[in-house]
C-alpha atoms as a PDB file:
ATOM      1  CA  UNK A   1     -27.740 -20.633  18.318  1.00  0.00           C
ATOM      2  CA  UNK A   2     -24.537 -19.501  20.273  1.00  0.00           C
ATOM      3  CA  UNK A   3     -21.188 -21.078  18.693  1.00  0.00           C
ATOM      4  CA  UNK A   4     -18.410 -21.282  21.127  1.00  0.00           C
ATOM      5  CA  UNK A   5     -15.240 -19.701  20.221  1.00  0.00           C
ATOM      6  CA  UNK A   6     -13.384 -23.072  19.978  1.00  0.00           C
ATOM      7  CA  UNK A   7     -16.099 -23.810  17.124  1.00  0.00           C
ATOM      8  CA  UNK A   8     -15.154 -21.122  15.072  1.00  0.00           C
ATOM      9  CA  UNK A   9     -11.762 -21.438  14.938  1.00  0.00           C
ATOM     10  CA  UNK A  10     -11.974 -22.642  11.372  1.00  0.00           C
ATOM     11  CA  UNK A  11     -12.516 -18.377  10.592  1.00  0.00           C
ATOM     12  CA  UNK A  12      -9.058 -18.198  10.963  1.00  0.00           C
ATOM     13  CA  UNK A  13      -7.300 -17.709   7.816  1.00  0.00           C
ATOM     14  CA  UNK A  14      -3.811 -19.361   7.472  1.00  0.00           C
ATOM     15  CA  UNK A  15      -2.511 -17.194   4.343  1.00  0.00           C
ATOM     16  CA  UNK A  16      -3.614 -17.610   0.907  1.00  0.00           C
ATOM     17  CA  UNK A  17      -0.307 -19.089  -1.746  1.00  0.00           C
ATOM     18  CA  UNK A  18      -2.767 -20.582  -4.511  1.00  0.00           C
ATOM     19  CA  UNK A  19      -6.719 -18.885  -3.616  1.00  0.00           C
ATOM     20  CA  UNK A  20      -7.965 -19.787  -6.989  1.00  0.00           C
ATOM     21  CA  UNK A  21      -7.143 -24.023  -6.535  1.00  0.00           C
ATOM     22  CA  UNK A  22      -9.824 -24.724  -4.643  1.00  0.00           C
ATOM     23  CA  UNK A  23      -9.682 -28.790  -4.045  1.00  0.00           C
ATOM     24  CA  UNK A  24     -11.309 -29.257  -0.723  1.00  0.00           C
ATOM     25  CA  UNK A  25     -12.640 -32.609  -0.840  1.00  0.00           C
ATOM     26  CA  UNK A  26     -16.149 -31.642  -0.250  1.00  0.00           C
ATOM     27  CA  UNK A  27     -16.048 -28.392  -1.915  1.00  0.00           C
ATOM     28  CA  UNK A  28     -14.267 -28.536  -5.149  1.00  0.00           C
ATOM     29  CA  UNK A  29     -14.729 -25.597  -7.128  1.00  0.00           C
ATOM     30  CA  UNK A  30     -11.924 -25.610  -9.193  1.00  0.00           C
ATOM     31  CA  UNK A  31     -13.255 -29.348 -10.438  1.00  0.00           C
ATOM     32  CA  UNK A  32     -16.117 -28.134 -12.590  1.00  0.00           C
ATOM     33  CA  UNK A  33     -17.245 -25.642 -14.624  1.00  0.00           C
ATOM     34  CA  UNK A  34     -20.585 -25.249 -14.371  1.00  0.00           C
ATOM     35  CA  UNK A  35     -23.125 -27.421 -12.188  1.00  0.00           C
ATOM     36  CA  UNK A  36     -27.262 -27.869 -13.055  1.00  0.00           C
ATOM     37  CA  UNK A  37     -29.985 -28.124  -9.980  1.00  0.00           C
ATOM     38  CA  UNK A  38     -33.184 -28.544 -10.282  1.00  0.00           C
ATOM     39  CA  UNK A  39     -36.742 -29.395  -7.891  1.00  0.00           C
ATOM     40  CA  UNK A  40     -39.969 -27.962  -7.005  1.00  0.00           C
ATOM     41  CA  UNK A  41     -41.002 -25.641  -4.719  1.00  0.00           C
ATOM     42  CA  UNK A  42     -43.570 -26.601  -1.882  1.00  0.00           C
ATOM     43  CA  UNK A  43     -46.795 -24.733  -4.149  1.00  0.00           C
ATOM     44  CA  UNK A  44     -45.566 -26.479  -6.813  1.00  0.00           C
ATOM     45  CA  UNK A  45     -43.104 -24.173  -8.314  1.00  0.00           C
ATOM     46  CA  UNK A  46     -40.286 -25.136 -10.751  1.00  0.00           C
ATOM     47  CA  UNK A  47     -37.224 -24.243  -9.379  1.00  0.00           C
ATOM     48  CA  UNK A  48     -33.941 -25.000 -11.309  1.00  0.00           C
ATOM     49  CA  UNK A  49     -29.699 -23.058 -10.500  1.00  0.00           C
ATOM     50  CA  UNK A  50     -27.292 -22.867 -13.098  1.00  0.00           C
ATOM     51  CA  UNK A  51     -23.931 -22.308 -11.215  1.00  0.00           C
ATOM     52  CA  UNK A  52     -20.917 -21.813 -13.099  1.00  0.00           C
ATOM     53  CA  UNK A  53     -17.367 -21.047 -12.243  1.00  0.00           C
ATOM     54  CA  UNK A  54     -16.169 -17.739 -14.121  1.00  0.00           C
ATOM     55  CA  UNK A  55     -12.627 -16.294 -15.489  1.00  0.00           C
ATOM     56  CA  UNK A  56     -12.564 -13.655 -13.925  1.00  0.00           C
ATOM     57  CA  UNK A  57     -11.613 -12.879 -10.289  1.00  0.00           C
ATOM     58  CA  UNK A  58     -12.097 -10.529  -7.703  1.00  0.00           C
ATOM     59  CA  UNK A  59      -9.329  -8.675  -5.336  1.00  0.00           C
ATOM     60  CA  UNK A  60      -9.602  -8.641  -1.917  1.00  0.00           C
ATOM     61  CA  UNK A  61      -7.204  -7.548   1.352  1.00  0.00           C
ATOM     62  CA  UNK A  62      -7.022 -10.289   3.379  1.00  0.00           C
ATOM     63  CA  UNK A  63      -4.980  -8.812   6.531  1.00  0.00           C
ATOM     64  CA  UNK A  64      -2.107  -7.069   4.347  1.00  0.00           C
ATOM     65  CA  UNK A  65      -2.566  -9.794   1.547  1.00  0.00           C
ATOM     66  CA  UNK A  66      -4.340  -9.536  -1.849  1.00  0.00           C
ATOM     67  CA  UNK A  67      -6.304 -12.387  -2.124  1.00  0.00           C
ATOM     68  CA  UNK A  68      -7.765 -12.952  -5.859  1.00  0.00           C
ATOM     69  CA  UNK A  69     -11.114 -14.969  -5.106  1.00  0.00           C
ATOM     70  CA  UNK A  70     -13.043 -16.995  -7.372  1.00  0.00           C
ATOM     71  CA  UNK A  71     -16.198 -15.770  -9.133  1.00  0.00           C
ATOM     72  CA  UNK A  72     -19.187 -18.345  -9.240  1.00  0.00           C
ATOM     73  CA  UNK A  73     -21.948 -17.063 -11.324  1.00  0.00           C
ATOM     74  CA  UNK A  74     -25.090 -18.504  -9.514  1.00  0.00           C
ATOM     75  CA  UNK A  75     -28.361 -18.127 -11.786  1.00  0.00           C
ATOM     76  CA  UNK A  76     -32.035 -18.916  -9.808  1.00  0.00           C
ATOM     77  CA  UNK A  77     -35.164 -20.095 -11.855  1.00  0.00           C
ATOM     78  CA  UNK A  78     -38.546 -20.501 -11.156  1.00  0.00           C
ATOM     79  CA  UNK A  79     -40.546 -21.680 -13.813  1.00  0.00           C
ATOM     80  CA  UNK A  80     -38.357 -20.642 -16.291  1.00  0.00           C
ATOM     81  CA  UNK A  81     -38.329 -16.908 -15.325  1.00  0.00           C
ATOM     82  CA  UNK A  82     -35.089 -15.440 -13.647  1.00  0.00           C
ATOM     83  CA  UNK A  83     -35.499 -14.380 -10.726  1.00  0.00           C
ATOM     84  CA  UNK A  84     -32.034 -14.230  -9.398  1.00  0.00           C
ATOM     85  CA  UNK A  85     -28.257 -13.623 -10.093  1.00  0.00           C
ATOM     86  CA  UNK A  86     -25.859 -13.897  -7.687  1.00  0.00           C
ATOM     87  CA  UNK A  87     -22.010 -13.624  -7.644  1.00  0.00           C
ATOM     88  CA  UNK A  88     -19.943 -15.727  -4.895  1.00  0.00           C
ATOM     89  CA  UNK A  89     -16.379 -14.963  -3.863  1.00  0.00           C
ATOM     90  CA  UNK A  90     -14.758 -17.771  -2.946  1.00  0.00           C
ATOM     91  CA  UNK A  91     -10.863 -18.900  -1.705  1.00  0.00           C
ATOM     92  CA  UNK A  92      -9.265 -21.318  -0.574  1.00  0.00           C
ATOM     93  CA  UNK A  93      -6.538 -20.872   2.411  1.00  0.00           C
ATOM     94  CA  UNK A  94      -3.271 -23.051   2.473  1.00  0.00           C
ATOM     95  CA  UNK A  95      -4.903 -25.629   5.371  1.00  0.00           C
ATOM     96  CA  UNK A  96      -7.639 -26.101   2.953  1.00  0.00           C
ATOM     97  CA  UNK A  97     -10.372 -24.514   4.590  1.00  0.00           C
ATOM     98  CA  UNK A  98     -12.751 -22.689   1.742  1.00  0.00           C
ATOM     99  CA  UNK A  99     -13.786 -18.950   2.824  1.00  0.00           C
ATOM    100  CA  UNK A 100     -16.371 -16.539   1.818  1.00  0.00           C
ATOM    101  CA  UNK A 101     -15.762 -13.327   0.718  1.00  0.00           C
ATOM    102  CA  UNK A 102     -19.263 -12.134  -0.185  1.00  0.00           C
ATOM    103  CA  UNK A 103     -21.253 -11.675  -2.649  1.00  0.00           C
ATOM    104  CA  UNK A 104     -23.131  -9.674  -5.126  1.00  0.00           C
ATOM    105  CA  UNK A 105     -26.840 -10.132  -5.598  1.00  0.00           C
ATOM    106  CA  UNK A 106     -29.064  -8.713  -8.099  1.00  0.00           C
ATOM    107  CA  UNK A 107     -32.598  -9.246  -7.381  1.00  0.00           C
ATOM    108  CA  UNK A 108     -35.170  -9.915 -10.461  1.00  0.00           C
ATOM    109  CA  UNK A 109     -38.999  -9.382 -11.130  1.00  0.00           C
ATOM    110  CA  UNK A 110     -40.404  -9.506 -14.883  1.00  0.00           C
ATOM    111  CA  UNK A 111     -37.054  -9.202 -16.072  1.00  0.00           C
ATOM    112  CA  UNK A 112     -35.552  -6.112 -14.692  1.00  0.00           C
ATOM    113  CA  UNK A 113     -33.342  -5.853 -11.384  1.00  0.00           C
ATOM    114  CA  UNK A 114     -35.100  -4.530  -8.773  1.00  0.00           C
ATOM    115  CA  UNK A 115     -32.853  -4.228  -5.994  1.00  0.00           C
ATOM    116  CA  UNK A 116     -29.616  -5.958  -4.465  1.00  0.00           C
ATOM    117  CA  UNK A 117     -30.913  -7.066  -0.886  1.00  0.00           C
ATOM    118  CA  UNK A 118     -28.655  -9.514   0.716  1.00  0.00           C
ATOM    119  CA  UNK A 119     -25.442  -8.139  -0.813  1.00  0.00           C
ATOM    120  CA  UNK A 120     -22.413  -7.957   1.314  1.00  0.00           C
ATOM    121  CA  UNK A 121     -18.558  -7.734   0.657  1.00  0.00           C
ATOM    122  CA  UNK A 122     -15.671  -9.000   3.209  1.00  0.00           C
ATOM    123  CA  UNK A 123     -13.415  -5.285   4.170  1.00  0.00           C
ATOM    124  CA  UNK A 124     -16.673  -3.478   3.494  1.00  0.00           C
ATOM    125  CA  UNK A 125     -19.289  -4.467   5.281  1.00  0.00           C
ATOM    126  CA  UNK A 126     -17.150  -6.909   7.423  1.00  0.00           C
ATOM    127  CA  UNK A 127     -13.768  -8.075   9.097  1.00  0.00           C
ATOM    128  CA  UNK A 128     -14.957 -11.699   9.378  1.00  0.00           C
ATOM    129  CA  UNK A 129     -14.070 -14.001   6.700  1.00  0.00           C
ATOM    130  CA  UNK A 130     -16.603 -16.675   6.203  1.00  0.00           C
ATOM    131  CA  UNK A 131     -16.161 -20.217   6.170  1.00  0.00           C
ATOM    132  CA  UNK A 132     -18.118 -22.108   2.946  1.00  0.00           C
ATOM    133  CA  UNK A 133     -16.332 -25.228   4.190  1.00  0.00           C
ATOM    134  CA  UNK A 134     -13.406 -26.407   7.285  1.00  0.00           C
ATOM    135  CA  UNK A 135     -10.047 -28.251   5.700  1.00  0.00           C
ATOM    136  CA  UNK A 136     -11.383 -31.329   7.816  1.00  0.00           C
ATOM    137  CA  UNK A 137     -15.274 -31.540   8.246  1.00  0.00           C
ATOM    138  CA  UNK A 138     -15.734 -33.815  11.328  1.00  0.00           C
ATOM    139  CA  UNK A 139     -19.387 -34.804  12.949  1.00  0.00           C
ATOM    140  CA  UNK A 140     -20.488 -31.837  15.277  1.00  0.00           C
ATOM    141  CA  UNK A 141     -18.210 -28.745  14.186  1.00  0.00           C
ATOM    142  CA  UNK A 142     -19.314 -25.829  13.762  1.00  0.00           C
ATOM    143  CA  UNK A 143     -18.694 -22.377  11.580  1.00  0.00           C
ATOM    144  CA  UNK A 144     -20.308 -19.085  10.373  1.00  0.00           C
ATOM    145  CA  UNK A 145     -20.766 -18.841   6.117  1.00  0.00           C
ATOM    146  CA  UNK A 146     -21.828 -15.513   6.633  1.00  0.00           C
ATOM    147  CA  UNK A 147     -20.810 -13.012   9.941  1.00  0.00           C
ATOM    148  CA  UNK A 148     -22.618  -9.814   8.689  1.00  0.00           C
ATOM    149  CA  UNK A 149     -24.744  -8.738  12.110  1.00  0.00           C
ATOM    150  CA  UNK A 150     -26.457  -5.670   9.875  1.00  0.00           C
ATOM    151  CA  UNK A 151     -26.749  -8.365   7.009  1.00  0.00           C
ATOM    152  CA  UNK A 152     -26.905 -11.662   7.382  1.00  0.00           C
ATOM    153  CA  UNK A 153     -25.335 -14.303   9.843  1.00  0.00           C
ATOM    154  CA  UNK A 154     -25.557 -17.585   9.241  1.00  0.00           C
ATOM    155  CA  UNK A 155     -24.548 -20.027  11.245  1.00  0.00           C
ATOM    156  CA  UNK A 156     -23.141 -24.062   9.810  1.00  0.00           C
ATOM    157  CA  UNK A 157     -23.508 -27.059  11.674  1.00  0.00           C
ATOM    158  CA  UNK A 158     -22.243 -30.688  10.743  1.00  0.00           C
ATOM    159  CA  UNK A 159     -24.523 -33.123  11.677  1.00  0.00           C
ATOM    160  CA  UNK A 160     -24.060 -36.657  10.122  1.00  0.00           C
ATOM    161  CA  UNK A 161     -21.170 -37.528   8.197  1.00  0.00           C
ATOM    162  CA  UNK A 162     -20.622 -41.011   6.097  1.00  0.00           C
ATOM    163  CA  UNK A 163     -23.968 -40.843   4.048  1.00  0.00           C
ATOM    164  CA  UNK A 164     -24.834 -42.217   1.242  1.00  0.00           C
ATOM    165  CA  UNK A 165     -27.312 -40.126  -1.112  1.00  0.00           C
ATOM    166  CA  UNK A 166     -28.255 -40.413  -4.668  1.00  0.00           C
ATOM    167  CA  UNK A 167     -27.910 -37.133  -7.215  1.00  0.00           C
ATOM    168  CA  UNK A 168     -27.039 -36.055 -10.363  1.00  0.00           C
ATOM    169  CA  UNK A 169     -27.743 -39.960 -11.847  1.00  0.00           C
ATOM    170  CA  UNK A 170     -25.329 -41.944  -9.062  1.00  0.00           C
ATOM    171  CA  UNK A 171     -25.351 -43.036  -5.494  1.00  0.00           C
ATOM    172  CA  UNK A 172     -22.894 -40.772  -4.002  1.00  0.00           C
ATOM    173  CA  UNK A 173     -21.346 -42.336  -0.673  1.00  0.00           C
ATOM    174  CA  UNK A 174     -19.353 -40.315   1.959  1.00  0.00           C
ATOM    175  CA  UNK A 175     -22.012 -37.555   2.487  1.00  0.00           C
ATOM    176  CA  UNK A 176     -21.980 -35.118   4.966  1.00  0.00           C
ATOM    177  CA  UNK A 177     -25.519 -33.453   6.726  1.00  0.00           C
ATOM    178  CA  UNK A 178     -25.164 -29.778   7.301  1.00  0.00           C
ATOM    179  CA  UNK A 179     -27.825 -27.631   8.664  1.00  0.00           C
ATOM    180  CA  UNK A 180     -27.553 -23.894   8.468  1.00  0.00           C
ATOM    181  CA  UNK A 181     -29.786 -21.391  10.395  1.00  0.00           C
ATOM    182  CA  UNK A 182     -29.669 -17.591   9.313  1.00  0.00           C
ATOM    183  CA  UNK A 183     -30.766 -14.684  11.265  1.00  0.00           C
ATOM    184  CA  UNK A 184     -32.605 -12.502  11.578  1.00  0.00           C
ATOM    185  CA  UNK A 185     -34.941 -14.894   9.389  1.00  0.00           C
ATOM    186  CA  UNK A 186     -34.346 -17.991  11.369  1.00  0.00           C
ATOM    187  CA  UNK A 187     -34.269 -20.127   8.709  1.00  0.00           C
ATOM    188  CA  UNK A 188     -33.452 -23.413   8.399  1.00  0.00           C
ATOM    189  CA  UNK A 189     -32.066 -25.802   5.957  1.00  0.00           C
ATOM    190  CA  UNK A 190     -29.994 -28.618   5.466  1.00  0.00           C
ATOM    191  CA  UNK A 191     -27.532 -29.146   2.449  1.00  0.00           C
ATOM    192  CA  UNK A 192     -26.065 -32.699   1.326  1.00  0.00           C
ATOM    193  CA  UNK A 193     -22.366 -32.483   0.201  1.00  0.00           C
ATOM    194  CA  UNK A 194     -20.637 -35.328  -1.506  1.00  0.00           C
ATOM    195  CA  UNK A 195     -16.730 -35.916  -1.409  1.00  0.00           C
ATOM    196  CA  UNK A 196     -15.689 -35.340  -4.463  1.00  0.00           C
ATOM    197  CA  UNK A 197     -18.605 -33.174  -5.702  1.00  0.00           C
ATOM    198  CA  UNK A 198     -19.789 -30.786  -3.331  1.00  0.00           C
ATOM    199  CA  UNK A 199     -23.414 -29.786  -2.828  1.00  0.00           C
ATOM    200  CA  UNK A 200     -25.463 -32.529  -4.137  1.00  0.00           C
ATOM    201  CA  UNK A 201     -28.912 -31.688  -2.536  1.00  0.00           C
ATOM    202  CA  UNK A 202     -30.151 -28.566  -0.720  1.00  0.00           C
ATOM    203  CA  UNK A 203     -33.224 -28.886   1.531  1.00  0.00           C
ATOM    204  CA  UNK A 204     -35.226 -25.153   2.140  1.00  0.00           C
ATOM    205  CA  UNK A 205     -37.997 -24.749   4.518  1.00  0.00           C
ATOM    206  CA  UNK A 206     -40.215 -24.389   1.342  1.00  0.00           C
ATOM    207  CA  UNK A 207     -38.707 -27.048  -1.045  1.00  0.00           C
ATOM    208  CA  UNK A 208     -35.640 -29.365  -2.184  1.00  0.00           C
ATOM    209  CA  UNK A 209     -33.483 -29.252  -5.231  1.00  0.00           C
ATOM    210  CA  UNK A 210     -31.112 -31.681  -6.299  1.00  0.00           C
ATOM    211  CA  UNK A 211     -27.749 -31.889  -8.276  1.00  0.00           C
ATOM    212  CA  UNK A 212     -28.596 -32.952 -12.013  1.00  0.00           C
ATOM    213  CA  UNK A 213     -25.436 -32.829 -13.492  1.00  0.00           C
ATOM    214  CA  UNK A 214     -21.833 -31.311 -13.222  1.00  0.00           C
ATOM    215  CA  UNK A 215     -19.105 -31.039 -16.042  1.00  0.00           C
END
């Protein structure tokens, strides 16, 4: 998939006054606390997230700046076992465009970490800041989550906007369709997000799981 460089211009950060007040419409993180997913893998599986919004923070150097980034605590289940803990950096630029900073993964089998594949930190292991959602999604725009070549890249692409979807008990309207592709994997999925909300229903090539509740 080859993104133009008019596409990616939403990479470019435009300062960070207030990183931790993240109130994009379709990425609120500052809104709630903690947010419950839950579906079934394709063999059956029982897959449920527990993603909550933490205290703490994490410095970064953002081009000369210090940039104190969000923590989100992102928990994976599958049936009942963890298998997955992952920590998110997140901020949110002063034309309201949400980046990525990285992100800390700790890799689980029978209870004990086995290894941290798919880790990755922005000023270590790259100078691209990644875009978790533009200031103003529009229909066919395009952006990079993750721009890690020996990594990760994975690549964003809005393809329907105005929606409607039901999640988390309610029919949701003004949804946007977003698929991502990763490489080297080339993987795809598709994630629902809800103004007002944010992800609301995530679509992997071997299941789907679906907002339950936020708060």
């Amino acid at each position: 998939m080859n993104l133009t460089a008019a596409a990616l211009t939403v990479m470019t950060a435009a300062g960070f006054s207030h990183p931790q007040t993240i109130d994009n419409p379709y990425l609120p993180l500052s809104k709630f606390t903690r947010c419950d997913y839950g579906g079934r893998a394709d063999d059956g599986t029982r897959e449920r997230n527990v993603v909550r919004r933490l205290r703490r923070t994490r410095a970064f150097d953002v081009e000369g700046q210090r940039v104190d980034a969000v923590v989100i605590d992102d928990r994976a289940f599958e049936d009942g076992r963890l298998v997955e803990r992952t920590f998110d950096y997140f901020a949110q630029a002063d034309d309201g465009t949400v980046h990525y900073l990285g992100e800390h993964v700790d890799n689980i089998e029978h209870g004990r970490v086995v290894d941290h594949h798919g880790s990755w930190l922005y000023g270590r292991d790259t100078k691209v800041l990644g875009v978790a959602m533009p200031a103003r999604p529009q229909l066919g725009m395009q952006w990079r989550l993750e721009d890690v070549p020996r990594i990760t890249v994975e690549s964003d692409r809005i393809e329907e906007v105005g929606m409607r979807a039901r999640a988390g008990g309610r029919l949701h309207h003004d949804v946007i369709r977003v698929q991502e592709f990763t490489q080297p994997e080339g993987d795809v999925e598709y994630k629902l997000y809800a103004r007002g909300v944010g992800v609301i229903t995530e679509y992997a090539p071997d299941g789907r799981s679906v907002l339950r509740r936020c708060r």
